[in-house]
Protein backbone atom coordinates (compact mmCIF):
# COMPACT_ATOMS: atom_id res chain seq x y z
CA UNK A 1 2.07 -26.62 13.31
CA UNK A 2 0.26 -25.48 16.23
CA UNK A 3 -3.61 -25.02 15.56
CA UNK A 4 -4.65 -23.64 18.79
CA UNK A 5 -8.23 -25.02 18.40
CA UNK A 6 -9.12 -22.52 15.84
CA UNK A 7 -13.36 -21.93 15.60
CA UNK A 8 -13.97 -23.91 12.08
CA UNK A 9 -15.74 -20.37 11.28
CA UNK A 10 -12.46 -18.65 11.13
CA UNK A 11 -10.66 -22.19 9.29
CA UNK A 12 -13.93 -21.61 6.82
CA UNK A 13 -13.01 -18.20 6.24
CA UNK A 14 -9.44 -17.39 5.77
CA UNK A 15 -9.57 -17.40 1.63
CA UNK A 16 -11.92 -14.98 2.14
CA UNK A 17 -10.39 -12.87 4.38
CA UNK A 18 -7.07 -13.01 2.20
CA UNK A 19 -8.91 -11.70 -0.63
CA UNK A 20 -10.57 -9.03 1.73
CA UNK A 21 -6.87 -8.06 3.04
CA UNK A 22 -5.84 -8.26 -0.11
CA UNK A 23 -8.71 -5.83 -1.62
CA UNK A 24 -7.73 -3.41 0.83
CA UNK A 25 -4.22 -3.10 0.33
CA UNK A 26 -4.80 -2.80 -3.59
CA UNK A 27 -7.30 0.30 -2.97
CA UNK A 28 -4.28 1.36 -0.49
CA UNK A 29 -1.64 1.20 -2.95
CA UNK A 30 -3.45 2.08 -6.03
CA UNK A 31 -2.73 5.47 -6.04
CA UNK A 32 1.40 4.43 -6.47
CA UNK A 33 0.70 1.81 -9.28
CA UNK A 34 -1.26 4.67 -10.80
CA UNK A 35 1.19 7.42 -10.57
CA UNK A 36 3.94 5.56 -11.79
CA UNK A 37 1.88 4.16 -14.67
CA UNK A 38 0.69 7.59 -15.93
CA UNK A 39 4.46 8.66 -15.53
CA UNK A 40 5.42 6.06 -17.98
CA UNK A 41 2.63 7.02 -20.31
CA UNK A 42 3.43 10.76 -19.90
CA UNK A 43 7.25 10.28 -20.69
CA UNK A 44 7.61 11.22 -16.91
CA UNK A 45 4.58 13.73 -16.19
CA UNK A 46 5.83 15.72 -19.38
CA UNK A 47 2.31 15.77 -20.53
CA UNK A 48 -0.81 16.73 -18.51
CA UNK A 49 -3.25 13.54 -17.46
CA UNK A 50 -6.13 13.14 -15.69
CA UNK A 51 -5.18 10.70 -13.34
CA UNK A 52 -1.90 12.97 -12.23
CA UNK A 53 -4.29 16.18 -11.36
CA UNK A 54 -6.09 13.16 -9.30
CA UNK A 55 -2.96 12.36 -7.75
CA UNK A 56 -2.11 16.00 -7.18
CA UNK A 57 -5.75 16.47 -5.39
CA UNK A 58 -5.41 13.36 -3.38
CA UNK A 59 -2.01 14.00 -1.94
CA UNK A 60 -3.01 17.90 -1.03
CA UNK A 61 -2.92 18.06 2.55
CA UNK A 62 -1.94 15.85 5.87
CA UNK A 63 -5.65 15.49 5.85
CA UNK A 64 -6.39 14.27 2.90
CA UNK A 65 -8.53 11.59 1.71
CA UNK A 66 -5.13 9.19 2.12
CA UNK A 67 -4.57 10.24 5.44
CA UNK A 68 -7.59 9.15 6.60
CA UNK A 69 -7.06 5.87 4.89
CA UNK A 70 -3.94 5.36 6.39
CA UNK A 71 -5.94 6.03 10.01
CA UNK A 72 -8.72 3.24 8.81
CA UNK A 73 -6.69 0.69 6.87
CA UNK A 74 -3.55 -1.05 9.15
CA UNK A 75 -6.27 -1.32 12.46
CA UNK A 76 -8.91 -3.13 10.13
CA UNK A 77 -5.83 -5.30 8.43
CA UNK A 78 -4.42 -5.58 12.14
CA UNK A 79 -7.48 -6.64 13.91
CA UNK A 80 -9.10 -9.13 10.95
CA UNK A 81 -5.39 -10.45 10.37
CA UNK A 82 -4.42 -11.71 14.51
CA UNK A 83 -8.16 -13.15 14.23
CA UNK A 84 -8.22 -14.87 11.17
CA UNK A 85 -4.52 -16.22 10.07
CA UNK A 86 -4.70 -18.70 12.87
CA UNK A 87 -3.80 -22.08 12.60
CA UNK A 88 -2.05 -23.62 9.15
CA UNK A 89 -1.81 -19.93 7.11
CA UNK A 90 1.71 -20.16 5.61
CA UNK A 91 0.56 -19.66 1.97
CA UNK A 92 -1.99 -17.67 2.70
CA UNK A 93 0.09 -15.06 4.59
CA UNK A 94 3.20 -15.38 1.77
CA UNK A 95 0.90 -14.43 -1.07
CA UNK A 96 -0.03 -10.74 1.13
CA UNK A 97 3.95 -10.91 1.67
CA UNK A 98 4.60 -11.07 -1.84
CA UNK A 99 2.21 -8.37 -2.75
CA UNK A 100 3.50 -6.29 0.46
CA UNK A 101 6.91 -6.61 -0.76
CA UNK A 102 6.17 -5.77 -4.95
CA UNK A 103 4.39 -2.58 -3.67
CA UNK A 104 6.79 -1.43 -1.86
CA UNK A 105 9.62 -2.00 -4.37
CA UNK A 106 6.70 -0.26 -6.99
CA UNK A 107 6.93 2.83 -4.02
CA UNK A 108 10.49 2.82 -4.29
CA UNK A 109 10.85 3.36 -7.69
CA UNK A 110 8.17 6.51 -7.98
CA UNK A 111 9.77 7.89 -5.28
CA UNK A 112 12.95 7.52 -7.52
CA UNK A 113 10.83 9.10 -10.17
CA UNK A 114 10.01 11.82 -8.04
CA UNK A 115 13.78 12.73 -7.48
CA UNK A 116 14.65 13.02 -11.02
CA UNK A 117 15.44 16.52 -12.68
CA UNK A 118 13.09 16.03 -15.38
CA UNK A 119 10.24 15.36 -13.69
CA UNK A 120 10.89 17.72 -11.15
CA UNK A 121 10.87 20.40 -13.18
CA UNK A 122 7.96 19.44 -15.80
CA UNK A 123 5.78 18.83 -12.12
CA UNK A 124 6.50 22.35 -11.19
CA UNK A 125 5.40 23.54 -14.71
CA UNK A 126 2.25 21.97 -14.15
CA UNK A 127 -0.84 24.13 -13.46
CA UNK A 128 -1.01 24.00 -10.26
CA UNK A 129 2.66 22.98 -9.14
CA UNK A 130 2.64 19.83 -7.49
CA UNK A 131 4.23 20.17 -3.76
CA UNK A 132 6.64 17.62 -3.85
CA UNK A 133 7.41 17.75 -0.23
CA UNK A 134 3.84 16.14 -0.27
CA UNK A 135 4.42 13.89 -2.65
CA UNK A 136 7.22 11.89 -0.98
CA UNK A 137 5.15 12.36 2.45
CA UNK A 138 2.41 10.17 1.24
CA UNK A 139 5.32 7.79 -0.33
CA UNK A 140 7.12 7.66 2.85
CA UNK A 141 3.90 7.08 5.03
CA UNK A 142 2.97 4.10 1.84
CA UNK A 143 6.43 2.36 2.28
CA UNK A 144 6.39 2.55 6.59
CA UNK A 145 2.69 1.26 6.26
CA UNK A 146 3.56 -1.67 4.28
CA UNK A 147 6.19 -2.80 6.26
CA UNK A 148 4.61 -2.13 9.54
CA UNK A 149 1.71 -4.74 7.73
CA UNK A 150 4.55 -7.43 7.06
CA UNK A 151 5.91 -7.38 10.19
CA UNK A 152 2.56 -7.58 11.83
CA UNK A 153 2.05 -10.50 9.49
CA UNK A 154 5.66 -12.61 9.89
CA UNK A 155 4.52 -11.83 13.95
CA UNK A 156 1.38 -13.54 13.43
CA UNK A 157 3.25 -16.73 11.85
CA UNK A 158 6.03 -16.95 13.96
CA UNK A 159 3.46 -17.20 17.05
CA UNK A 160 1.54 -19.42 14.87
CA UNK A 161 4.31 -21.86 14.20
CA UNK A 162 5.35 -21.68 18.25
């Protein structure tokens, strides 16, 4: 493996910026894990919840707090992940795979959950209605975020391993 003369700061700090990568990503995709989770508590949203009037506020608008996340998060993750996974990062880089991968199969399924009759309709009976136009938006945006962060992270190795 190619190590490209890597500065021993970066070699000294690449568990540390994994768990900072990975830190980020969780606050990025906590909002699905939640959703989904209060769906299974709620019998799919059949029951008001905190957490899904959070959901509901967070998702409002194209400018909402997520939007601007999704504007802050992949150039951080971009720029701190070609500086630091240099060198001997295989592990490393298949543990934020992993995760990348579980959240996005997580995505998948809420997005399934958001298709269903049932919870359709009980979302609609909610005071307010959640749009669900906007709800699959932010899913959407989740799922080609993720995968824009994988690929940018099997680049990164391939070079690596060049």
């Amino acid at each position: 493996m190619a190590n490209h003369n890597v500065p021993s700061w970066i070699a000294e700090n690449q568990t540390l910026a994994l768990i900072f990568g990975f830190v980020l990503l969780a606050l990025y995709v906590a909002p699905v894990y939640i959703i989904g989770f209060v769906a299974w508590l709620t019998g799919g949203f059949q029951e008001e919840n905190f957490w899904f009037a959070w959901f509901a506020a967070f998702i409002k608008s194209g400018e909402s707090t997520l939007n601007l996340f999704h504007k802050i998060l992949l150039p951080i993750l971009s720029g701190l992940s070609v500086v630091v996974f240099r060198g001997s990062t295989g592990r490393k880089i298949l543990v934020l795979a992993v995760f990348l991968l579980f959240s996005l199969a997580v995505t998948i399924f809420v997005a399934v959950l958001f298709d269903m009759d049932k919870i359709q309709t009980a979302l609609r009976g909610l005071k307010p209605p959640m749009d669900l136009s906007l709800a699959k938006a932010f899913l959407s945006r989740i799922q080609e975020s993720l995968m824009m962060y994988l690929m940018l992270l099997i680049g990164i190795e391939i070079v690596e391993r060049t």
